[in-house]
Protein backbone atom coordinates (compact mmCIF):
# COMPACT_ATOMS: atom_id res chain seq x y z
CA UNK A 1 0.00 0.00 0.00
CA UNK A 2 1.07 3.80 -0.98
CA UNK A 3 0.48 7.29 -1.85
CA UNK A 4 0.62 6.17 -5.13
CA UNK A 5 -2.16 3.85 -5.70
CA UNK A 6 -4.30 6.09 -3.67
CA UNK A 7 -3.44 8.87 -6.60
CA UNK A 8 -4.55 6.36 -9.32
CA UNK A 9 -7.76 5.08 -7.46
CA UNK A 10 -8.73 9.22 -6.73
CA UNK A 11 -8.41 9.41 -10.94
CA UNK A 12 -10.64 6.31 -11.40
CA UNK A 13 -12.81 8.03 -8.85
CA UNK A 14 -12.98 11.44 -10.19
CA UNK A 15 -16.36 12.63 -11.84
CA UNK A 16 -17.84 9.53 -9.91
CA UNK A 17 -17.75 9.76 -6.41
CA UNK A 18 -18.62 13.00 -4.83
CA UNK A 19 -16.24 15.27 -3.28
CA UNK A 20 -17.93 15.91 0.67
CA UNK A 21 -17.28 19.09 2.34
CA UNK A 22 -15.71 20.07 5.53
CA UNK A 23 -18.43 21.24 8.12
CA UNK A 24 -18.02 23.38 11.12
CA UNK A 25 -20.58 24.80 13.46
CA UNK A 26 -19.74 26.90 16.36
CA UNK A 27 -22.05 25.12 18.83
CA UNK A 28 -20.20 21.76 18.24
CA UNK A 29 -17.56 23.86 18.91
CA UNK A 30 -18.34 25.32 22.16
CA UNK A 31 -19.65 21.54 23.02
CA UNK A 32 -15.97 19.89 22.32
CA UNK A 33 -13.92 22.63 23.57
CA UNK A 34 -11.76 22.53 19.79
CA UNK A 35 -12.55 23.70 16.47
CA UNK A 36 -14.16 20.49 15.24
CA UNK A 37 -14.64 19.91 11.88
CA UNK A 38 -16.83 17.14 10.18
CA UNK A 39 -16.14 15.15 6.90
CA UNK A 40 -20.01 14.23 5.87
CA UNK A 41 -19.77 10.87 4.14
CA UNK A 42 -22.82 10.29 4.96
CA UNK A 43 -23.54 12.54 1.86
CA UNK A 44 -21.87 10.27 -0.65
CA UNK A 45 -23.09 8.14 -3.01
CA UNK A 46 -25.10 5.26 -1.29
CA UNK A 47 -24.55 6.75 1.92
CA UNK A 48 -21.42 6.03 3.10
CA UNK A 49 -17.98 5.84 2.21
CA UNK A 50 -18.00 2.36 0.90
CA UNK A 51 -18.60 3.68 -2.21
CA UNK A 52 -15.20 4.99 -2.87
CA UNK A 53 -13.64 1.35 -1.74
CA UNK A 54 -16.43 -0.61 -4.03
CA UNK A 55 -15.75 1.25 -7.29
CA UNK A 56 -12.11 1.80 -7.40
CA UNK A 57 -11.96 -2.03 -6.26
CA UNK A 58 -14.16 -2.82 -9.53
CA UNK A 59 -12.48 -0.42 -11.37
CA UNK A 60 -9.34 -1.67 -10.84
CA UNK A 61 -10.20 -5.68 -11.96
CA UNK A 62 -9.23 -6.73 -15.47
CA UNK A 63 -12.27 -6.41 -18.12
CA UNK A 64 -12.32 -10.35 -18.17
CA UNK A 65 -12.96 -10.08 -14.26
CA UNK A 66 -15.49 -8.10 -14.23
CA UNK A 67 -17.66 -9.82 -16.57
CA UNK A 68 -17.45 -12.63 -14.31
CA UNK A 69 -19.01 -10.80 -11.96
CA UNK A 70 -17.77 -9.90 -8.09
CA UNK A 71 -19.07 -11.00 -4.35
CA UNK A 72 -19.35 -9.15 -1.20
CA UNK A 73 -19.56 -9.46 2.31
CA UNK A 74 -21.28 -6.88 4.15
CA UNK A 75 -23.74 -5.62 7.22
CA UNK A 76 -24.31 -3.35 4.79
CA UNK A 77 -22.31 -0.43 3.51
CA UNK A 78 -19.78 -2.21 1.92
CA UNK A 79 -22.89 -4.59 0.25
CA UNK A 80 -24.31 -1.34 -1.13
CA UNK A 81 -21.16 0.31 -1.88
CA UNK A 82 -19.93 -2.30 -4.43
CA UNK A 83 -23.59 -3.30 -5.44
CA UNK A 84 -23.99 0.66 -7.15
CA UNK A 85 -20.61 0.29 -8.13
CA UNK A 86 -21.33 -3.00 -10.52
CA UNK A 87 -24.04 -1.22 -11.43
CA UNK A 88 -22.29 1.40 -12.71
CA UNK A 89 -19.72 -0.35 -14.19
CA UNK A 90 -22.22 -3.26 -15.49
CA UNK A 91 -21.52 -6.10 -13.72
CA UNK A 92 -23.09 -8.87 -11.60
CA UNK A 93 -22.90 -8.72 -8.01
CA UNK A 94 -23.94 -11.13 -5.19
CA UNK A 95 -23.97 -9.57 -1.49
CA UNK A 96 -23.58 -12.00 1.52
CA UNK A 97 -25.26 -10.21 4.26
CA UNK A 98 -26.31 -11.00 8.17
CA UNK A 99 -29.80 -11.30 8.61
CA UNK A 100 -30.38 -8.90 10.85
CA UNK A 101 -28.70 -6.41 9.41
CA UNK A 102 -30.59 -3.19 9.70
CA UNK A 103 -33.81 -3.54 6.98
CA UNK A 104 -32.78 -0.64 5.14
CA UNK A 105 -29.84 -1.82 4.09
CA UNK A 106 -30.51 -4.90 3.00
CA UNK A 107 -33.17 -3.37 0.70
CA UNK A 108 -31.00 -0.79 -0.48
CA UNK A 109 -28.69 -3.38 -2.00
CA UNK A 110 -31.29 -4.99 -3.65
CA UNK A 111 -32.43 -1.79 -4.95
CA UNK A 112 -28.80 -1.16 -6.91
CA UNK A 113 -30.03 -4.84 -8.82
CA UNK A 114 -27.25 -6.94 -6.73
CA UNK A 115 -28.73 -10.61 -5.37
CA UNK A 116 -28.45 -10.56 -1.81
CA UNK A 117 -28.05 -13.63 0.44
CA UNK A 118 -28.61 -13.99 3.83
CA UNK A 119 -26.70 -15.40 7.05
CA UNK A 120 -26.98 -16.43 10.39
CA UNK A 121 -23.90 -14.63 12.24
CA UNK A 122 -25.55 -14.42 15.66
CA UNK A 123 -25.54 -18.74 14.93
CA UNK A 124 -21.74 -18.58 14.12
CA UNK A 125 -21.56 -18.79 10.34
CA UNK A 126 -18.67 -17.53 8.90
CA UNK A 127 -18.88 -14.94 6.30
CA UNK A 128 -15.42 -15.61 5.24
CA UNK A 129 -15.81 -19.62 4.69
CA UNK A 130 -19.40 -18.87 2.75
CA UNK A 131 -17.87 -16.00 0.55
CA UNK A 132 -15.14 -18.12 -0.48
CA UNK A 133 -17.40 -21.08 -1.37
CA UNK A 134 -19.79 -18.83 -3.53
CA UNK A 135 -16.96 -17.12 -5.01
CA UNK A 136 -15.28 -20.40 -5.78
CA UNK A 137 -18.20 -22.21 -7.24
CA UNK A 138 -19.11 -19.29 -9.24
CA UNK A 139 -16.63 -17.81 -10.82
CA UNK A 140 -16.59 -14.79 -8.97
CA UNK A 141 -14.38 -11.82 -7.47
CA UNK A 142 -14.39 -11.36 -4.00
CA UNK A 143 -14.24 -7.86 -2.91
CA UNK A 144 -13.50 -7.65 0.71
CA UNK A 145 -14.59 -5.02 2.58
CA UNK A 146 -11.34 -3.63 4.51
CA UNK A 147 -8.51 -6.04 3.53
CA UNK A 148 -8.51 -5.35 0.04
CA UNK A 149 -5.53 -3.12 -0.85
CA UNK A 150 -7.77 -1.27 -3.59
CA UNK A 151 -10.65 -0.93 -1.11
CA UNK A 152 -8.26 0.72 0.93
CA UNK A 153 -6.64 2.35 -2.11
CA UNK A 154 -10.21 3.90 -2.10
CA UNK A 155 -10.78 4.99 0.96
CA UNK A 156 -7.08 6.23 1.26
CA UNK A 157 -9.28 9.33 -1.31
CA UNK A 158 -11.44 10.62 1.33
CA UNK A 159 -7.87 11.76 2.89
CA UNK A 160 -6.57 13.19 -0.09
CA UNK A 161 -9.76 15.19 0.26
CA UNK A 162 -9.37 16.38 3.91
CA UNK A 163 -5.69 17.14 3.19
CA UNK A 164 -6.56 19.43 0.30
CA UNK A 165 -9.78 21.27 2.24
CA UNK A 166 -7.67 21.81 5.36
CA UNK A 167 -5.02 23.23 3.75
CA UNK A 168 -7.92 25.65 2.11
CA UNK A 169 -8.63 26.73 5.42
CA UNK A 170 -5.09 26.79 6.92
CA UNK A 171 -5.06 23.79 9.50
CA UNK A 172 -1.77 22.91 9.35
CA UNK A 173 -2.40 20.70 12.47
CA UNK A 174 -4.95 18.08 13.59
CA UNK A 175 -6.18 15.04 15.08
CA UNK A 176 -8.24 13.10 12.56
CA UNK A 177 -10.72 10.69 14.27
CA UNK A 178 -11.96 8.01 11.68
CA UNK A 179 -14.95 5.72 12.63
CA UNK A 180 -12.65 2.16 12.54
CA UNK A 181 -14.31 -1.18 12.10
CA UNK A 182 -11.96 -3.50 9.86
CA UNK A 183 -9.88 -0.48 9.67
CA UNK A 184 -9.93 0.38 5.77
CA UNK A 185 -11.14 3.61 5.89
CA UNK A 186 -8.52 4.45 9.22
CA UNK A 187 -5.96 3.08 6.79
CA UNK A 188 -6.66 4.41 3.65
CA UNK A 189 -6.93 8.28 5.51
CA UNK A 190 -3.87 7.80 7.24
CA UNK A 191 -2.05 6.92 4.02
CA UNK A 192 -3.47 9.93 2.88
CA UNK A 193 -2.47 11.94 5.46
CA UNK A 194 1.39 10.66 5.93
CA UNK A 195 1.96 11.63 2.21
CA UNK A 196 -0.15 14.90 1.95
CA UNK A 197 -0.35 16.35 5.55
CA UNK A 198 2.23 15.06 8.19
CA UNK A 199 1.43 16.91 11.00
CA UNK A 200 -2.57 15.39 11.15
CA UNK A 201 -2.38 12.30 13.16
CA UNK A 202 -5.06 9.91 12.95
CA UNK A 203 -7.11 8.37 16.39
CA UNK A 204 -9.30 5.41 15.51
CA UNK A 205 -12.86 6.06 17.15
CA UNK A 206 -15.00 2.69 17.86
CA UNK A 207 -17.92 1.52 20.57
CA UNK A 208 -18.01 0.16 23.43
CA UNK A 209 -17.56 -3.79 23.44
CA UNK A 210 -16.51 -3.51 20.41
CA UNK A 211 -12.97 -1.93 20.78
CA UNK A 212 -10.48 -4.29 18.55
CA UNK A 213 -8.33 -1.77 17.30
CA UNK A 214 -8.08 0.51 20.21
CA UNK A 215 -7.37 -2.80 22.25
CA UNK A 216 -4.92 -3.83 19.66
CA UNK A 217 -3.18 -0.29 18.92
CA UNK A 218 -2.15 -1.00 22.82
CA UNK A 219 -1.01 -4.64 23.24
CA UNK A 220 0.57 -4.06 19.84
CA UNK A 221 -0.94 -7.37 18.22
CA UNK A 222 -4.13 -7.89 16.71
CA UNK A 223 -7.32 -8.22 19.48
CA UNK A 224 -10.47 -9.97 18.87
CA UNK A 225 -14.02 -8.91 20.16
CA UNK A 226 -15.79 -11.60 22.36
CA UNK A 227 -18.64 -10.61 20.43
CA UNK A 228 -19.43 -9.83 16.90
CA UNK A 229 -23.30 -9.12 16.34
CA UNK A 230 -26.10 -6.88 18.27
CA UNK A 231 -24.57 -3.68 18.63
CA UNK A 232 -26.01 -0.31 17.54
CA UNK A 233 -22.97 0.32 15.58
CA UNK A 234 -23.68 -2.50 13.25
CA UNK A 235 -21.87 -0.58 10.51
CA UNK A 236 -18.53 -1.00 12.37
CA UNK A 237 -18.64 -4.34 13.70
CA UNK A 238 -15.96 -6.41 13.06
CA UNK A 239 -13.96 -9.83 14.40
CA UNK A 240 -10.75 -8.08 14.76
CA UNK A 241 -8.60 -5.52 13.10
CA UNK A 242 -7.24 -6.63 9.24
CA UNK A 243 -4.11 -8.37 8.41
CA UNK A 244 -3.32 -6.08 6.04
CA UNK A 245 -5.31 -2.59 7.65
CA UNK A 246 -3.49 -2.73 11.42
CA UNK A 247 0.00 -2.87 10.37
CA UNK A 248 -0.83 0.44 8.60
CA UNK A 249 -2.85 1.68 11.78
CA UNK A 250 -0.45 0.76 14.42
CA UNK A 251 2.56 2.47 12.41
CA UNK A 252 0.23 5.61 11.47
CA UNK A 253 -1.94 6.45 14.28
CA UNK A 254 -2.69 7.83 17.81
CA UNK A 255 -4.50 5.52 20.03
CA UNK A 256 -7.71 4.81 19.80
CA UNK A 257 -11.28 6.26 21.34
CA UNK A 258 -14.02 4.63 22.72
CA UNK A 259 -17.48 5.95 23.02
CA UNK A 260 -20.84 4.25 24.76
CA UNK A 261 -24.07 3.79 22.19
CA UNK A 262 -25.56 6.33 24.26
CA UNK A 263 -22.55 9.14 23.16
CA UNK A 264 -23.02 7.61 20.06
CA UNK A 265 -26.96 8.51 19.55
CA UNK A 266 -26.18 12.38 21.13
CA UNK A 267 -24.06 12.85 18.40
CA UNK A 268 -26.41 11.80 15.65
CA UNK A 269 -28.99 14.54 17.29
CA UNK A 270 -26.02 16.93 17.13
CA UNK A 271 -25.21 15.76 13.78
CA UNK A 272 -28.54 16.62 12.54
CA UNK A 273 -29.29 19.58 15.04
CA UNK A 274 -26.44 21.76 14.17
CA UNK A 275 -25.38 20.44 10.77
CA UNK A 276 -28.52 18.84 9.58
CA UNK A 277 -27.02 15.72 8.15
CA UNK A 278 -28.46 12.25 8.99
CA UNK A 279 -25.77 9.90 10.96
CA UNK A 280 -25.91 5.77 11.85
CA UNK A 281 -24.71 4.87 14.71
CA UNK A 282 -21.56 3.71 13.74
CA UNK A 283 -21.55 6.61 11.36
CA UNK A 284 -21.14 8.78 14.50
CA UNK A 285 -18.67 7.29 16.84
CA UNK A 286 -15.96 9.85 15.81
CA UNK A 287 -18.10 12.99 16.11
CA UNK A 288 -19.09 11.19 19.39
CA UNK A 289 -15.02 10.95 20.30
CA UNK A 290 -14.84 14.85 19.22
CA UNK A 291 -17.57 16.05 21.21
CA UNK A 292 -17.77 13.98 24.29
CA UNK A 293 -14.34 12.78 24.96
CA UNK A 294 -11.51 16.04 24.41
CA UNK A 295 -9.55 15.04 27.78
CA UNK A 296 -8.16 11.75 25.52
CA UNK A 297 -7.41 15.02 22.57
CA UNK A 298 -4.51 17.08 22.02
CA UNK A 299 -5.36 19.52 18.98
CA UNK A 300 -7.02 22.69 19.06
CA UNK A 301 -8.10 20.79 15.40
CA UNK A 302 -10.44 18.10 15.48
CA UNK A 303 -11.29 16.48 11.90
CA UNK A 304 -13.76 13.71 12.67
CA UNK A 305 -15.30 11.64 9.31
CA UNK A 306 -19.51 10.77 9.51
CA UNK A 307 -18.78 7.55 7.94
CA UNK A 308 -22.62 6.84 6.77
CA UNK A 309 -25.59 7.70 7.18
CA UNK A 310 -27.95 4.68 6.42
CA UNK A 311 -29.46 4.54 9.78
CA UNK A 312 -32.97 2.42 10.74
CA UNK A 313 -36.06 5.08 11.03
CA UNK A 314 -36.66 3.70 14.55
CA UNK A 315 -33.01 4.42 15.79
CA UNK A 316 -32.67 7.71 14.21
CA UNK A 317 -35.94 8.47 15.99
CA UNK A 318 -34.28 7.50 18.73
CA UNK A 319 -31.40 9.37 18.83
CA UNK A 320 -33.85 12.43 18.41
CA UNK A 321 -34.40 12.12 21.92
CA UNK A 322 -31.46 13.46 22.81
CA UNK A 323 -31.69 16.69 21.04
């Protein structure tokens, strides 16, 4: 992994994904004690991030690959995320997803035309093990969703972004916090951010229960979670960091934050109350690190990504509570 094929994947990218914005609002402010500013993927194509992973993954297979088709394994961002992007770039796709993945986002995979097939992970299927056997007996690519290097690759462009905008604005310094499940998107930004802004230093932000990478990032070998399915955060919810994400993590970044569900829902209100953008749960965990937890933060300069917004209408209703 480098710079470089972070540069080709942003020119695959270009004209196709969209370019999010760097939000500010002084009452976050005066709430995290920092300037904090918020990268909205939540307002990219699909809803999330994933996107940018999915099509410069796609992009980057052979023609004779792609015709073949491509398989996924997702809770749901990733699934919908390379579903639009063989879409757009004509292909087949078959999504592996958890059955009780949040409703919305196993229908908005079907809706980009990819077949969807459903798991038991709260039973202990493995993802992995039925991925490989479709892929195998099919004839298919499988995309993973974090240890990919051209997943990464894409995700690594949502950093050349936030380099570029802070530099517009004159940050010179920061502390980015990245909501980190597998670790992709921490990797791909921090990439980003060793080649195109030095002095930004990248914190992983996760739940509660759910802390691999911040548990990890410590012991300084690769942690697994006792428990893999019923969070809120389902977006984020992983085994265990990535082979090939955590060596770039642990050489790159700060250590990590952890934040309760209930910080996590206060920042979706927040999210949507001073910003107006819609958050998921896991979506939120680094605005939730930002706001709720600056004695773990050293910058006046807070960059924090919104990592998706495809949240349930009954937990977004939820979080509304708290504003």
């Amino acid at each position: 992994m480098n710079i470089q094929m972070i540069e080709a994947a942003a020119t695959r990218l270009d004209g196709v994904v969209r370019r999010t914005p760097l939000l500010s609002s002084p009452a976050l402010d005066a709430l995290a004690g920092r300037a904090v500013y918020v990268k909205p993927e939540c307002l990219q194509k699909t809803g999330s991030f994933k996107f940018r992973g999915g099509y410069a993954a796609l992009s980057a297979l052979s023609p004779e690959l792609r015709a073949r088709g491509v398989i996924a394994f997702s809770s749901g961002n990733h699934a919908q995320g390379v579903a639009y992007a063989a879409r757009l770039l004509d292909t087949a796709a078959v999504i592996l997803m958890p059955a009780d993945a949040p409703s919305a986002k196993i229908e908005g995979t079907r809706s980009y035309g990819a077949e969807v097939i459903l798991y038991d992970r709260a039973g202990g299927a493995s993802r992995e093990a039925i991925g490989a056997e479709i892929a195998e007996t099919r004839g298919l690519t499988l995309i993973r969703p974090y240890d990919e290097p051209e997943v990464i690759a894409g995700q690594g462009t949502c950093g050349l972004e936030i380099a570029a905008q802070a530099a517009d604005l004159g940050i010179s310094k920061a502390e980015v916090l990245t909501c980190c499940g597998g670790g992709g998107l921490t990797a791909g930004i921090a990439l980003a951010l060793e080649a195109r802004a030095p002095e930004f230093r990248v914190r992983p932000a996760e739940p509660e229960g759910y802390d691999d990478t911040a548990r990890s990032l410590r012991s300084g070998m690769r942690e697994r979670n006792k428990v893999e399915a019923g969070g809120l955060c389902d977006a984020i919810l992983t085994p265990q960091p990535g082979e090939i994400t955590f060596p770039i993590v642990s050489r790159l970044c700060g250590p990590g934050v952890v934040v309760s569900d209930e910080e996590a829902l206060r920042a979706m209100a927040m999210a949507f109350r001073q910003l107006r953008i819609v958050a998921e749960p896991g979506g939120a965990v680094a605005l939730a690190a930002a706001l709720f937890h600056g004695d773990e933060l050293e910058s006046d300069n807070v960059i924090c990504t919104v990592s998706g917004g495809n949240a349930d209408t009954g937990v977004f209703a939820r979080a509304l509570n708290y504003a």
